[in-house]
PDB file of N, CA and C in Angstrom:
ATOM      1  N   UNK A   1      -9.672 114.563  10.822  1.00  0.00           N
ATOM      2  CA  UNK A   1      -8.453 114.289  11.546  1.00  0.00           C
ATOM      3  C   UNK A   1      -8.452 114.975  12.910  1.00  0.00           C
ATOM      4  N   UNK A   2      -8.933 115.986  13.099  1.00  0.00           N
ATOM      5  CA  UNK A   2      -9.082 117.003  14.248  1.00  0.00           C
ATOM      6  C   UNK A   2      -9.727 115.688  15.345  1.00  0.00           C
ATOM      7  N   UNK A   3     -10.840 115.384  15.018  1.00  0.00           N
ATOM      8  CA  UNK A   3     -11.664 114.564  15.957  1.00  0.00           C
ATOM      9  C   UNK A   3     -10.890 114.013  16.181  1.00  0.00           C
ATOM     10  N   UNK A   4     -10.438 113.174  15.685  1.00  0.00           N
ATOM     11  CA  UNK A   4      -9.570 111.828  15.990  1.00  0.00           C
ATOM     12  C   UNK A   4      -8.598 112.531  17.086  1.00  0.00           C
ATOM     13  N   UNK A   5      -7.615 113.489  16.460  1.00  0.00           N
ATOM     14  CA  UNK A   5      -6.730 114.115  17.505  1.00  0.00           C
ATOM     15  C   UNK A   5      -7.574 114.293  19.128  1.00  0.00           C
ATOM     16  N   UNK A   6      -8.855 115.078  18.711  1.00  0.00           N
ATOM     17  CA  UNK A   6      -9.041 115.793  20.285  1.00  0.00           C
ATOM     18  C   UNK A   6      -9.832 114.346  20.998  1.00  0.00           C
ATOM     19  N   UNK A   7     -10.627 113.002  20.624  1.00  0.00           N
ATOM     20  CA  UNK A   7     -10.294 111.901  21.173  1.00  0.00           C
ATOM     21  C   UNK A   7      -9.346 111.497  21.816  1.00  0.00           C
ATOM     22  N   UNK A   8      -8.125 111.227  21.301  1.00  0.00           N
ATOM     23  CA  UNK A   8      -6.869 110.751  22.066  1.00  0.00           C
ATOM     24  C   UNK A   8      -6.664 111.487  23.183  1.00  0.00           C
ATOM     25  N   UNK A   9      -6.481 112.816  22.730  1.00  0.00           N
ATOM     26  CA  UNK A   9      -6.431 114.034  24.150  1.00  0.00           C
ATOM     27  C   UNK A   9      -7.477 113.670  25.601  1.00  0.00           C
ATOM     28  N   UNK A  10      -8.519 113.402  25.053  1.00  0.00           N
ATOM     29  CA  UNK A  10      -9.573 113.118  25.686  1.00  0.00           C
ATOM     30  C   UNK A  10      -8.887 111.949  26.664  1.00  0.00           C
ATOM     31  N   UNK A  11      -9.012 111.085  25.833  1.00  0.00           N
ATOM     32  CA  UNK A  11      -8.392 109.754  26.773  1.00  0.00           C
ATOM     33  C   UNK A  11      -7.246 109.753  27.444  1.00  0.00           C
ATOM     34  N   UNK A  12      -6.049 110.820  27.068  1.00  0.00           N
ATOM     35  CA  UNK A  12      -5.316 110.570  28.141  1.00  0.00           C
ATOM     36  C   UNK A  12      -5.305 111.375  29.020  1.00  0.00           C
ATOM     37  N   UNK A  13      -6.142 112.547  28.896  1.00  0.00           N
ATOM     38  CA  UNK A  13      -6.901 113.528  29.866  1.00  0.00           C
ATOM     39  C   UNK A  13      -7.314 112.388  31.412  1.00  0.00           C
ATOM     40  N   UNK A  14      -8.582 111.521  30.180  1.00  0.00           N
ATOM     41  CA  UNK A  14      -9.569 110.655  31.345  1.00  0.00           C
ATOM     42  C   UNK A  14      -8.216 109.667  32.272  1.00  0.00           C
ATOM     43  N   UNK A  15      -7.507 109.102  31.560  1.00  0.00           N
ATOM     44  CA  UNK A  15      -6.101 108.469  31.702  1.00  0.00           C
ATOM     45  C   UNK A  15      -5.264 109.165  33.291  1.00  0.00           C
ATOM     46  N   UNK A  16      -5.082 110.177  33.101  1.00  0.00           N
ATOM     47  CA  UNK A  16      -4.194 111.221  33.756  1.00  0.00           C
ATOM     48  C   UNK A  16      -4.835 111.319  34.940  1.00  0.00           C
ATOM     49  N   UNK A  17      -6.229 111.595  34.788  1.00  0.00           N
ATOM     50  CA  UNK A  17      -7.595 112.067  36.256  1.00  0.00           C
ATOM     51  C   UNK A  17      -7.613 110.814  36.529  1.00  0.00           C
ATOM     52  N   UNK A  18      -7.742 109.324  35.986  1.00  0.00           N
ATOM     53  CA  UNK A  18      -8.008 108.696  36.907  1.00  0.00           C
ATOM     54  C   UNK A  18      -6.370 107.868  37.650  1.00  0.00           C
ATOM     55  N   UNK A  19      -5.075 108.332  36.928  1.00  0.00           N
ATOM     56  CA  UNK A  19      -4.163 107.907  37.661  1.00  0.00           C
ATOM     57  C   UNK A  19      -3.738 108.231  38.809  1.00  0.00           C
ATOM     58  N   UNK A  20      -3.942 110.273  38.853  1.00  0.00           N
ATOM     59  CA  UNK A  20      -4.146 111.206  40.024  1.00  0.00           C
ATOM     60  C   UNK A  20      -4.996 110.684  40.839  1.00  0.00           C
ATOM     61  N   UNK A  21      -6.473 110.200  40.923  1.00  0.00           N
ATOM     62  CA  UNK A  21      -7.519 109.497  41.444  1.00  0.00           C
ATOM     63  C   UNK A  21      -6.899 108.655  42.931  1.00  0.00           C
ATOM     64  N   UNK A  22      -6.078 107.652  41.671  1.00  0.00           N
ATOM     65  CA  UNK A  22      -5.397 106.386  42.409  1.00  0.00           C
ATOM     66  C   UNK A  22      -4.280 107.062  43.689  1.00  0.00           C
ATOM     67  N   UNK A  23      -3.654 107.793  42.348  1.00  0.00           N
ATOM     68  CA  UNK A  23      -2.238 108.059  43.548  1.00  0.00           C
ATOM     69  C   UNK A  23      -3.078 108.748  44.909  1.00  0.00           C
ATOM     70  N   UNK A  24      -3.608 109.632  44.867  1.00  0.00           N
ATOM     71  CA  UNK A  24      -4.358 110.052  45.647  1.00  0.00           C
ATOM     72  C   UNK A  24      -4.613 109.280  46.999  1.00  0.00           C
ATOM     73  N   UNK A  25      -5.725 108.204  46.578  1.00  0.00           N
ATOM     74  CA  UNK A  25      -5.969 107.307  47.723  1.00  0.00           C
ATOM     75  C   UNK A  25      -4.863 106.819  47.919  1.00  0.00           C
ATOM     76  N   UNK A  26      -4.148 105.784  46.875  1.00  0.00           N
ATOM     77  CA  UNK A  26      -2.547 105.720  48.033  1.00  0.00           C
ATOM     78  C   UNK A  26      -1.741 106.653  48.672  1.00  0.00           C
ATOM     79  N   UNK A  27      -1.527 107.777  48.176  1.00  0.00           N
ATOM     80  CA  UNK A  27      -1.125 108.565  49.670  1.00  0.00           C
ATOM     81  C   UNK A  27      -2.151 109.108  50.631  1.00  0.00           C
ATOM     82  N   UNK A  28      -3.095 108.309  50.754  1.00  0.00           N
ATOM     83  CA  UNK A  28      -4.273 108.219  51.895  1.00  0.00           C
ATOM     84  C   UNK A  28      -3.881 107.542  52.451  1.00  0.00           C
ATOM     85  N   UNK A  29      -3.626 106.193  52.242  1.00  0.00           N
ATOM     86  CA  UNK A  29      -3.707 104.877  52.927  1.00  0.00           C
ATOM     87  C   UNK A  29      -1.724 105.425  53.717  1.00  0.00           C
ATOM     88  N   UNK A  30      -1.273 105.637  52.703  1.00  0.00           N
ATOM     89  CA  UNK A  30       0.226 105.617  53.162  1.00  0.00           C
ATOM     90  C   UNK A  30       0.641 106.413  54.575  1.00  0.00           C
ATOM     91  N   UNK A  31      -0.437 107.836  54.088  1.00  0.00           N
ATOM     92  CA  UNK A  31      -0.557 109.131  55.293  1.00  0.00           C
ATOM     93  C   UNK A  31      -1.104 108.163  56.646  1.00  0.00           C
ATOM     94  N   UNK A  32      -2.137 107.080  56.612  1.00  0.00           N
ATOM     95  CA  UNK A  32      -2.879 106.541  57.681  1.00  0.00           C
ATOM     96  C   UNK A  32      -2.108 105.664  58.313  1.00  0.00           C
ATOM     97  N   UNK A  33      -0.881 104.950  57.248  1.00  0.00           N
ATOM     98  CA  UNK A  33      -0.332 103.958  57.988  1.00  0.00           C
ATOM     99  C   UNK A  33       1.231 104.431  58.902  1.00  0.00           C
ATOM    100  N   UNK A  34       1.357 105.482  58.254  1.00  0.00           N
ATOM    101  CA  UNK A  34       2.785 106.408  59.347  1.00  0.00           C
ATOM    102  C   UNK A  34       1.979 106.990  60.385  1.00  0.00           C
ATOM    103  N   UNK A  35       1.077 107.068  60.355  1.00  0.00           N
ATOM    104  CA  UNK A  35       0.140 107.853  61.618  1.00  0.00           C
ATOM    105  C   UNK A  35       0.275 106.592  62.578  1.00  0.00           C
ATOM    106  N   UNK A  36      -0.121 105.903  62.147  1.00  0.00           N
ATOM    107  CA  UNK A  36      -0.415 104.710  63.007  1.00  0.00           C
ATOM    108  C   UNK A  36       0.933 104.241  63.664  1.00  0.00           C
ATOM    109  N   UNK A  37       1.903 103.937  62.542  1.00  0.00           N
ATOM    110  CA  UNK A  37       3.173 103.723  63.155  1.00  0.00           C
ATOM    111  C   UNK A  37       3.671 104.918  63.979  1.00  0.00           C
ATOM    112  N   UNK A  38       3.889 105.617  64.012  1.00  0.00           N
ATOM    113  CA  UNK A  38       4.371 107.237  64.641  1.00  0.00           C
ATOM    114  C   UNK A  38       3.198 107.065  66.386  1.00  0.00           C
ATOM    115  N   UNK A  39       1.992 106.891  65.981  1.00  0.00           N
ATOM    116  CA  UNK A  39       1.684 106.187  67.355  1.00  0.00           C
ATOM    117  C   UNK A  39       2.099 105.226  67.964  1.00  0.00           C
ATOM    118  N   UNK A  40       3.200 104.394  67.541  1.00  0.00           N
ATOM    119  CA  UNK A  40       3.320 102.768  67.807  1.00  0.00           C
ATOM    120  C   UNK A  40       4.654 103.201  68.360  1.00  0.00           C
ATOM    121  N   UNK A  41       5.276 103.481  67.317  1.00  0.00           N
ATOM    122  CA  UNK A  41       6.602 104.133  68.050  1.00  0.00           C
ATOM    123  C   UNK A  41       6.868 104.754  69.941  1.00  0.00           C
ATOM    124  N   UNK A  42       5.763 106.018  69.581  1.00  0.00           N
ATOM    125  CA  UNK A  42       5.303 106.870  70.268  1.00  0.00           C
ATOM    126  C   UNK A  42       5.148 106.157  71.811  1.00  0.00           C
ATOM    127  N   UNK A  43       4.191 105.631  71.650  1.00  0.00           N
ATOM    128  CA  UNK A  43       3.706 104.397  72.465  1.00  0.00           C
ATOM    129  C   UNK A  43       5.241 103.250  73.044  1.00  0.00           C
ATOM    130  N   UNK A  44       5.691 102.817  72.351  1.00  0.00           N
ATOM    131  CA  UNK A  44       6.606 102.236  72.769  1.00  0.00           C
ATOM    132  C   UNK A  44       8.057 103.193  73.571  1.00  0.00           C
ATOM    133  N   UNK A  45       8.277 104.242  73.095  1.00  0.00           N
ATOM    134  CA  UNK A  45       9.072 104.851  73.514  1.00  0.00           C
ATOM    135  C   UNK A  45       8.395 105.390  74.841  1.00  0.00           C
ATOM    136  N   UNK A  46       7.660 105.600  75.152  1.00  0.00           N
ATOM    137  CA  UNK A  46       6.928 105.703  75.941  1.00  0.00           C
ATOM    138  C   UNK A  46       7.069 104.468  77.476  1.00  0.00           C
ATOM    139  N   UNK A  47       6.644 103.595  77.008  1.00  0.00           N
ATOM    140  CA  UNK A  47       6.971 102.305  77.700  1.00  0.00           C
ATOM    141  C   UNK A  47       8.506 101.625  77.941  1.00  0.00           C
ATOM    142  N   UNK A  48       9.502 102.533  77.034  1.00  0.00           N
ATOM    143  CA  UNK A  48      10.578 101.898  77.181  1.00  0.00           C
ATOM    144  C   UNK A  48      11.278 102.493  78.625  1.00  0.00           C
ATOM    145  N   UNK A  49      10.855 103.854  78.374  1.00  0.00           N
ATOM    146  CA  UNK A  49      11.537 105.129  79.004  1.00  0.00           C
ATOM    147  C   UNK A  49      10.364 104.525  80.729  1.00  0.00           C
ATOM    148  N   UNK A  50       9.656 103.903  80.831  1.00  0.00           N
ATOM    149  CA  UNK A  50       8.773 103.680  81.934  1.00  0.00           C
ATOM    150  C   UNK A  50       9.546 102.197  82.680  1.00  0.00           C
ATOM    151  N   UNK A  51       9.599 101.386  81.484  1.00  0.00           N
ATOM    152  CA  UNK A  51      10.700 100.180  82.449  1.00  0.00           C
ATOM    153  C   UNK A  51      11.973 100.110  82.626  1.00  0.00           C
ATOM    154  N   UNK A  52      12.678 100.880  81.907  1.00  0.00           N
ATOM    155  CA  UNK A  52      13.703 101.596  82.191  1.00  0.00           C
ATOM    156  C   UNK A  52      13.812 102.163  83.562  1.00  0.00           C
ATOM    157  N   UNK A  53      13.371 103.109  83.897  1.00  0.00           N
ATOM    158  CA  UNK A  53      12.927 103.721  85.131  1.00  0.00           C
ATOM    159  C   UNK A  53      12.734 102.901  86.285  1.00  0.00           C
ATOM    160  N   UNK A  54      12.319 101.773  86.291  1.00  0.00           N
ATOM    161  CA  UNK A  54      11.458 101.052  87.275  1.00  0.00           C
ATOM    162  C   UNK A  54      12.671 100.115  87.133  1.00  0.00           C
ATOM    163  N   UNK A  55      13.567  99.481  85.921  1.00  0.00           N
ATOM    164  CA  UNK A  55      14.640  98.548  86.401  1.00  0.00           C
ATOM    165  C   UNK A  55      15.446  99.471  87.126  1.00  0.00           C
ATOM    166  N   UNK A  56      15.670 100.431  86.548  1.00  0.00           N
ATOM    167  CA  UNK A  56      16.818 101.575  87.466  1.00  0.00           C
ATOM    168  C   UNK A  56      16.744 101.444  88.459  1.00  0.00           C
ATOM    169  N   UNK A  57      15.570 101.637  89.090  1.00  0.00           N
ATOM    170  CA  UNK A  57      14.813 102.004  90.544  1.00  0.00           C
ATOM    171  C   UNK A  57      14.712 100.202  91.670  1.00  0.00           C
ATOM    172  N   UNK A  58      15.084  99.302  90.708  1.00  0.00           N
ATOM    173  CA  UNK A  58      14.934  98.169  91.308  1.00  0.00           C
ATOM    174  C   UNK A  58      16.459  97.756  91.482  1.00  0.00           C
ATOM    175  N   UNK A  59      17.484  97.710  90.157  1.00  0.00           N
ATOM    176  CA  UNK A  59      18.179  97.110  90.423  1.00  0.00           C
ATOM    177  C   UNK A  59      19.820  97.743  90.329  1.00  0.00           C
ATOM    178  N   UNK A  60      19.131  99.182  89.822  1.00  0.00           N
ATOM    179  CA  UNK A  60      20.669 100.227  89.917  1.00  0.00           C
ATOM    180  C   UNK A  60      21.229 100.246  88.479  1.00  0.00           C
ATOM    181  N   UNK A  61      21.042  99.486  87.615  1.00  0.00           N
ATOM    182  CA  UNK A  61      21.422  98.804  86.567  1.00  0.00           C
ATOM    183  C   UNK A  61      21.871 100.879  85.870  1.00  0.00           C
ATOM    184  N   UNK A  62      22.588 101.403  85.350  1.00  0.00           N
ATOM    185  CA  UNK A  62      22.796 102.186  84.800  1.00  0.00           C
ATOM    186  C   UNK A  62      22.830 102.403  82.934  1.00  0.00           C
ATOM    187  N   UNK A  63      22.025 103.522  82.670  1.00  0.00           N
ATOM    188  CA  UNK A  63      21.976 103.572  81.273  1.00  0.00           C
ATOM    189  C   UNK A  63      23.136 102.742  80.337  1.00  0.00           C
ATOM    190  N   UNK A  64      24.163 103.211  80.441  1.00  0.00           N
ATOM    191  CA  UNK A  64      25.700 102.452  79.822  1.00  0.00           C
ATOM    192  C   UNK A  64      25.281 101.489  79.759  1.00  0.00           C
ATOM    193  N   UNK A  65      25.016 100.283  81.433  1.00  0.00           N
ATOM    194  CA  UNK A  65      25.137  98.825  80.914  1.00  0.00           C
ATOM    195  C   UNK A  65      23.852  98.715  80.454  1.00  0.00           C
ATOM    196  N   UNK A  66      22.994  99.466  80.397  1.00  0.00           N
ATOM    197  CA  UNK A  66      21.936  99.177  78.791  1.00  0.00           C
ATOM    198  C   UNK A  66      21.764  98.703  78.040  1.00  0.00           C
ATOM    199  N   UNK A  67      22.876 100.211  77.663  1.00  0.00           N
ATOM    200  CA  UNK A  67      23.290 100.204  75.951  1.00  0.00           C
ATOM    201  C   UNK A  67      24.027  99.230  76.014  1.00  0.00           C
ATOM    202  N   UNK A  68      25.118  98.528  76.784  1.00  0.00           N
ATOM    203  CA  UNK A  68      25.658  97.708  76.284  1.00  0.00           C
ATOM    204  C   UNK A  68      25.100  96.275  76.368  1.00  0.00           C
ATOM    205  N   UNK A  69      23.821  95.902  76.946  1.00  0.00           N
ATOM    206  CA  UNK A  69      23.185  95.088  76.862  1.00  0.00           C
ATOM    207  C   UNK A  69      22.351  94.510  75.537  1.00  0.00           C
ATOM    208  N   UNK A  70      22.030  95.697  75.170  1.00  0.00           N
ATOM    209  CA  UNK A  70      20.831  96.272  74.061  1.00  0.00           C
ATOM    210  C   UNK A  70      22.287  95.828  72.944  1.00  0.00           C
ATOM    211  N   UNK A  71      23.481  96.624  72.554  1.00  0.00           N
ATOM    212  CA  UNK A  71      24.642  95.669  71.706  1.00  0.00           C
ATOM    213  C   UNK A  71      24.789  94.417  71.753  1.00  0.00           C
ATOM    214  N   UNK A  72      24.711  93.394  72.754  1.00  0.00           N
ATOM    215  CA  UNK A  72      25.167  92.308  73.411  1.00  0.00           C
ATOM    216  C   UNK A  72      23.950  91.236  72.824  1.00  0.00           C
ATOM    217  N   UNK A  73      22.735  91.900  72.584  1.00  0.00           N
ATOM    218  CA  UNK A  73      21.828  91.309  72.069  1.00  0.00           C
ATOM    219  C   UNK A  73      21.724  91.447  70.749  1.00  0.00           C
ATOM    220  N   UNK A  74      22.156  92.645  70.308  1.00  0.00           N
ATOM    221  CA  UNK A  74      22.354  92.720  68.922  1.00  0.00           C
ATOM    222  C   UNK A  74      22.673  91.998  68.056  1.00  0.00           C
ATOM    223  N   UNK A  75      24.110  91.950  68.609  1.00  0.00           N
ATOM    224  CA  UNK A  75      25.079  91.128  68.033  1.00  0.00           C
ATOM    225  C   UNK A  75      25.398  89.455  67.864  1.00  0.00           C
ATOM    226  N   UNK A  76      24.037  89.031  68.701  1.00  0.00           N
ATOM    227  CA  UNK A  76      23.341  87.828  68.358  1.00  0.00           C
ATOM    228  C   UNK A  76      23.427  87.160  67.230  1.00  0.00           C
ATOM    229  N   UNK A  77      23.069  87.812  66.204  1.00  0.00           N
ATOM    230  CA  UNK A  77      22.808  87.542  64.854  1.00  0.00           C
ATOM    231  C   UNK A  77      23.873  87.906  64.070  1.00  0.00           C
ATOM    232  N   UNK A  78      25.262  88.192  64.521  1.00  0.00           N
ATOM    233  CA  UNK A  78      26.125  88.555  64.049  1.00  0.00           C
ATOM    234  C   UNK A  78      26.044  89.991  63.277  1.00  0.00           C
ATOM    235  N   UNK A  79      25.259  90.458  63.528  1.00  0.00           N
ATOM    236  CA  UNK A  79      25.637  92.144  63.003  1.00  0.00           C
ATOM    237  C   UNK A  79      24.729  93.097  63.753  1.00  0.00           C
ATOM    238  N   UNK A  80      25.714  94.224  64.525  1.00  0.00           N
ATOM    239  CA  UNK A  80      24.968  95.300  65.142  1.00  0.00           C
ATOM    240  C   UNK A  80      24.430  96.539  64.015  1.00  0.00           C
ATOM    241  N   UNK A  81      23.462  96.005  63.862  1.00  0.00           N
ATOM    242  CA  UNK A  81      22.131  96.400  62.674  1.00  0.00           C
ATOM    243  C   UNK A  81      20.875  97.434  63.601  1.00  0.00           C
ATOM    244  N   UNK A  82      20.854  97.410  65.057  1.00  0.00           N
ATOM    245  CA  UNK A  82      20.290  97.800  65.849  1.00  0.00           C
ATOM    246  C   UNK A  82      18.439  97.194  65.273  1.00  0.00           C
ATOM    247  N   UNK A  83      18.680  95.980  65.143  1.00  0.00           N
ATOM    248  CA  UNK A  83      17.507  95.297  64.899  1.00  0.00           C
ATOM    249  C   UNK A  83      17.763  93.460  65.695  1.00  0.00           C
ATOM    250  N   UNK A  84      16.327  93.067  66.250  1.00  0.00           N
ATOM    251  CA  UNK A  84      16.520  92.285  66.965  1.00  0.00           C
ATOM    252  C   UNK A  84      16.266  91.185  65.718  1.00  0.00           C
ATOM    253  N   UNK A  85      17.190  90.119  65.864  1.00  0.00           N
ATOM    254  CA  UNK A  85      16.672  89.030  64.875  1.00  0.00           C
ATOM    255  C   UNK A  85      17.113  87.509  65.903  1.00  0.00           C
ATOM    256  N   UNK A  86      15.656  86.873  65.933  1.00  0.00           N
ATOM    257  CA  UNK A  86      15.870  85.574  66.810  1.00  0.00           C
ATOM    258  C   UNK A  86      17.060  84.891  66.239  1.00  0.00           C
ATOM    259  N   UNK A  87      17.961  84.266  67.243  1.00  0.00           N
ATOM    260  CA  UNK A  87      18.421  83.056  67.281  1.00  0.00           C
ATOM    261  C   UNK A  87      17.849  82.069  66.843  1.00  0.00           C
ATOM    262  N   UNK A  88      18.198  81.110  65.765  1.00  0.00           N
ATOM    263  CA  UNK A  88      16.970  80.000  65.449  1.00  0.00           C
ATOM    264  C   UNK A  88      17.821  78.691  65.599  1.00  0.00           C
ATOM    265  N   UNK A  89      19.499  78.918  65.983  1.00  0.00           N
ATOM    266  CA  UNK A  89      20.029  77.507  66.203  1.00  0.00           C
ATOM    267  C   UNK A  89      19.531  76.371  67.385  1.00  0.00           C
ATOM    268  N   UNK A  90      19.383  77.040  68.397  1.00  0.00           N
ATOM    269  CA  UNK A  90      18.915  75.856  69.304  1.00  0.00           C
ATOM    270  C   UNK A  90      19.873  75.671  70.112  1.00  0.00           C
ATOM    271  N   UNK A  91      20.675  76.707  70.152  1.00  0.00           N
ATOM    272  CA  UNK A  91      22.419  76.716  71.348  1.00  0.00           C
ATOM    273  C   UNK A  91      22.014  78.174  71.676  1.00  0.00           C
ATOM    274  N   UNK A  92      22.072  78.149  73.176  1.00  0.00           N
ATOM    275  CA  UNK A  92      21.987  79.429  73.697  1.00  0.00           C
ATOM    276  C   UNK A  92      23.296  79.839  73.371  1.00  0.00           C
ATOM    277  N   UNK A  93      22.805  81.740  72.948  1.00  0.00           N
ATOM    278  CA  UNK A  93      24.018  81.977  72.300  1.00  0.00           C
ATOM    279  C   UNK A  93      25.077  82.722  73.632  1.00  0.00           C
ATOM    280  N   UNK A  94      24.277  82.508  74.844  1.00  0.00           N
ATOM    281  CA  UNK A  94      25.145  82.886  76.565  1.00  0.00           C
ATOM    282  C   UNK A  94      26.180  81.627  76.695  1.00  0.00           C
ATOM    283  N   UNK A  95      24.931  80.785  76.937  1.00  0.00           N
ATOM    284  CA  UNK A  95      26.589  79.502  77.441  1.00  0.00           C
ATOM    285  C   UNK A  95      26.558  78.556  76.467  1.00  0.00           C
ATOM    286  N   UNK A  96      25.877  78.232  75.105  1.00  0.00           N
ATOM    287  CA  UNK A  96      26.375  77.222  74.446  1.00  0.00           C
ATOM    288  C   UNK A  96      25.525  76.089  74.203  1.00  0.00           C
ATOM    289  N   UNK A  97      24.696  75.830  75.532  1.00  0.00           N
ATOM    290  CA  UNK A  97      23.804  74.826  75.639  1.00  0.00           C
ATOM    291  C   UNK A  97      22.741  74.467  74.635  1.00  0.00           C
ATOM    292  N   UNK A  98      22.329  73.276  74.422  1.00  0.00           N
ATOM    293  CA  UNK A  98      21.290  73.093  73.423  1.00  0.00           C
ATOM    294  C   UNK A  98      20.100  73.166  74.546  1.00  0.00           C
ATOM    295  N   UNK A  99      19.190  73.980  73.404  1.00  0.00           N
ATOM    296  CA  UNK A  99      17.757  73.927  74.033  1.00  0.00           C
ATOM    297  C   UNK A  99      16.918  73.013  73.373  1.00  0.00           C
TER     298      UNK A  99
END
């Protein structure tokens, strides 16, 4: 009976090492893919804060009417979610017109 017992042990020993194994590499892959995003971000904030600057510098346009631009587009889709989601009707949602 012993054998039998320290078998089972065995297997969920081998069981246990190779689930750790797994999780393992997925928080590899997971660690590689926030790296990547956190550069993407990075990168974009980067570029936002650069044309920003350069519309400022062209057309005066002030942070405020931005932000309230950046809402104005938001709210496109009917909810300020601070996520862009296309228009897919085919009526500009400025004046109405079909495109």
């Amino acid at each position: 009976m012993s054998w039998i017992w320290d078998q089972f042990q065995q297997r969920q020993i081998r069981d246990g090492q190779r689930q750790a194994d797994e999780a393992r590499v997925e928080a590899k892959i997971a660690s590689r893919a926030i790296a990547e995003l956190e550069e993407k971000v990075d990168r974009l904030s980067l570029l936002r804060h650069a044309l920003f600057e350069e519309l400022q510098q062209v057309s005066g346009i002030t942070e405020s009417q931005l932000k309230d631009r950046i809402a104005e587009i938001d709210l496109r889709d009917g909810q300020l979610d601070g996520k862009y989601a296309q228009v897919e009707s085919g009526v500009c949602p400025e004046c109405g017109h079909k495109n």
